[in-house]
Protein backbone atom coordinates (compact mmCIF):
# COMPACT_ATOMS: atom_id res chain seq x y z
CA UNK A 1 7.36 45.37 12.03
CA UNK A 2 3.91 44.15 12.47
CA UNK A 3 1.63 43.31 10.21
CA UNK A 4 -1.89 43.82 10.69
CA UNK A 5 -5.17 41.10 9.69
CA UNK A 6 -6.26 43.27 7.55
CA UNK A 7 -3.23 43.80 5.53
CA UNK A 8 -2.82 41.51 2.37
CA UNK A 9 -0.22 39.45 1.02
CA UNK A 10 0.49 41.35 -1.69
CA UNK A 11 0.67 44.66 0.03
CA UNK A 12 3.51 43.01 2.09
CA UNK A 13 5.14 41.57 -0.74
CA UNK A 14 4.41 43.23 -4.04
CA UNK A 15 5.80 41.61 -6.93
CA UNK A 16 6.80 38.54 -5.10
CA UNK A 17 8.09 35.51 -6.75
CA UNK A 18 9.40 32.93 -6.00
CA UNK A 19 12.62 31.52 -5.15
CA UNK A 20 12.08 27.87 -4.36
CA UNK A 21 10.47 25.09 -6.37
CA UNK A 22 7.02 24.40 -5.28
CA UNK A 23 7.83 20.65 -5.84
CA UNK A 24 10.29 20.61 -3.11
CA UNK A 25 8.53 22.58 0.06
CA UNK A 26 5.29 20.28 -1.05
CA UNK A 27 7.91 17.08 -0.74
CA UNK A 28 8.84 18.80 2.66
CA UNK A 29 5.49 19.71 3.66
CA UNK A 30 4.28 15.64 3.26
CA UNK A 31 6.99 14.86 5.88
CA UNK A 32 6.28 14.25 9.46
CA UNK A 33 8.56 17.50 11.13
CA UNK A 34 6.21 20.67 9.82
CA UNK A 35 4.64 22.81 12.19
CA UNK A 36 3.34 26.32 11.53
CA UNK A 37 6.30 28.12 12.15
CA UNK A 38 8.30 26.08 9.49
CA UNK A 39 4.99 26.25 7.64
CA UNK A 40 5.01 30.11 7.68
CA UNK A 41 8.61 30.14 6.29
CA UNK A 42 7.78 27.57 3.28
CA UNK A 43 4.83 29.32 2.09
CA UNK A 44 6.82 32.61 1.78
CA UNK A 45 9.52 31.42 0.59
CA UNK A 46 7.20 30.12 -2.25
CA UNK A 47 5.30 33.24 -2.56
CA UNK A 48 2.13 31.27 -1.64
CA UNK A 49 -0.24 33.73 0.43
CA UNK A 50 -1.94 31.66 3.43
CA UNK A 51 -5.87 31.79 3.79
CA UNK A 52 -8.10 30.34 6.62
CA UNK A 53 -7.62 31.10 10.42
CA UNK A 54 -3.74 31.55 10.42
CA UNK A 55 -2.03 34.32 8.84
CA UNK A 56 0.96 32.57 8.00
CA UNK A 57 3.48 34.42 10.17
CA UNK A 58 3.60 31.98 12.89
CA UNK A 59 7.54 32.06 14.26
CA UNK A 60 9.67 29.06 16.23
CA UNK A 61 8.50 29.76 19.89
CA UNK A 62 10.88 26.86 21.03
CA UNK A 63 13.29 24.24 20.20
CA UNK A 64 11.04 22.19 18.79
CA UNK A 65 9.78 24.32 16.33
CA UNK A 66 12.91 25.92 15.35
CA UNK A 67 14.07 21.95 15.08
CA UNK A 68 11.32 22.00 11.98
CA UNK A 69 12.39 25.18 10.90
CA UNK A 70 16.12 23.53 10.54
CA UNK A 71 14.89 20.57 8.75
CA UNK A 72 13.09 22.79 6.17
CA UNK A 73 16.28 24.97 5.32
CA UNK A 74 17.88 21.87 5.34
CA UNK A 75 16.02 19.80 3.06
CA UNK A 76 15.25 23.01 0.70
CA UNK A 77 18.75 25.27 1.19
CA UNK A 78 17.21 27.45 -1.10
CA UNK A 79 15.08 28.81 1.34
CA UNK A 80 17.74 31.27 2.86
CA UNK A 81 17.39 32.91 -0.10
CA UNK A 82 14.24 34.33 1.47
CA UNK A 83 15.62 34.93 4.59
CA UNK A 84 14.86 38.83 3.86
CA UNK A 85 11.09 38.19 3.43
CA UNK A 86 10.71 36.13 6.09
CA UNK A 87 12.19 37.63 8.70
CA UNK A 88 9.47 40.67 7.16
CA UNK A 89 6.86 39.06 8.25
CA UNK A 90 7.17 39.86 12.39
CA UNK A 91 9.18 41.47 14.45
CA UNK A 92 9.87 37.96 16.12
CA UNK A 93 11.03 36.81 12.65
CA UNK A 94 13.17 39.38 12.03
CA UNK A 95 14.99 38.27 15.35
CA UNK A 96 15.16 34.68 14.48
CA UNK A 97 16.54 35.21 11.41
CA UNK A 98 19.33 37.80 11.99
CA UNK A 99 20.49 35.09 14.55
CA UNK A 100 20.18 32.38 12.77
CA UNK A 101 23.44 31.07 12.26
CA UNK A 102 23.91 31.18 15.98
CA UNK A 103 20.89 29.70 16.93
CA UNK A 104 21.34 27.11 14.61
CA UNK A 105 25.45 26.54 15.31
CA UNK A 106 23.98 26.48 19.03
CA UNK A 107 21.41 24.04 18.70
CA UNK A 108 23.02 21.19 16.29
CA UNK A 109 26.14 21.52 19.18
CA UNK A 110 23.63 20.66 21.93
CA UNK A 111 20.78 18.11 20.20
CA UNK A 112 21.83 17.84 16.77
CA UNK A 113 20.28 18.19 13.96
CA UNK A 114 16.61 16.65 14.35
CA UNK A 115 17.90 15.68 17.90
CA UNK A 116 20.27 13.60 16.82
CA UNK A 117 22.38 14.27 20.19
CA UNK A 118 19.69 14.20 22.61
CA UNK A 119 16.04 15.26 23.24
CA UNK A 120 17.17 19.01 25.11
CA UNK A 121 18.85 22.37 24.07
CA UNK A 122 18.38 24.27 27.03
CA UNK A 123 20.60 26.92 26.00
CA UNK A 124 18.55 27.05 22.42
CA UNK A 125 15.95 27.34 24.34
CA UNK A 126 16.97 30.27 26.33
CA UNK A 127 18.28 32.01 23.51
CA UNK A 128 15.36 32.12 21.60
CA UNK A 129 13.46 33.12 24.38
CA UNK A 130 15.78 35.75 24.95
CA UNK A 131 15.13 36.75 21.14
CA UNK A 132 11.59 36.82 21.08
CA UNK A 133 11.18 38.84 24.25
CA UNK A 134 13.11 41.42 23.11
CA UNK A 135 11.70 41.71 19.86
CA UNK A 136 8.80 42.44 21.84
């Protein structure tokens, strides 16, 4: 489900509102772990439309940004609520999300959460991969 440049905001998400306090992902967003994947999923989980060069439907490629992506839902649990709408923003997000229990359960039991284990998830890694290729 790809979403073209030229396709607005609202024509993906009509009547959005949101579902998260703005206060909170802009508490989140001042932190040091954002990146634009965990980016992506705090501005649609706040209904905010993204302008400039990025589109806002940048997804984890890796470890380390699913990591940030972690530390979001983690810090704002109210975020999951919007699972639905963000995994509508790719085809790659759709992936991520329906798995993201198990990617998650599979990559606090081999770094922790914010690498609190260690500084690898090799098997996160490959999973993901694994995701995003066939999502493809």
């Amino acid at each position: 489900m790809r979403h073209s440049n030229t396709e607005s905001w609202k024509e993906r998400w009509p009547n959005k509102m949101s579902k998260v306090e703005p206060k909170r992902i802009l508490e989140w967003m001042a932190g040091p772990n954002t990146g634009l994947s965990s980016e992506a999923m705090a501005f649609c989980a706040a209904g905010i439309e993204r302008h400039g060069n990025w589109d806002g439907t940048e997804h984890p490629h890796d470890t380390g940004d699913f990591n940030r992506c972690l530390l979001l839902v983690e810090m704002v649990p109210e975020i999951r609520e919007s699972f639905a709408d963000i995994a509508a923003l790719s085809d790659e997000w759709n992936a991520i999300i329906n798995h993201w229990d198990e990617l998650r359960e599979l990559f606090v039991s081999e770094a922790g959460l914010n690498w609190s284990k260690g500084r690898g998830a090799p098997m996160t890694h490959r999973r993901i991969r694994e995701l995003l290729y066939n999502a493809r």
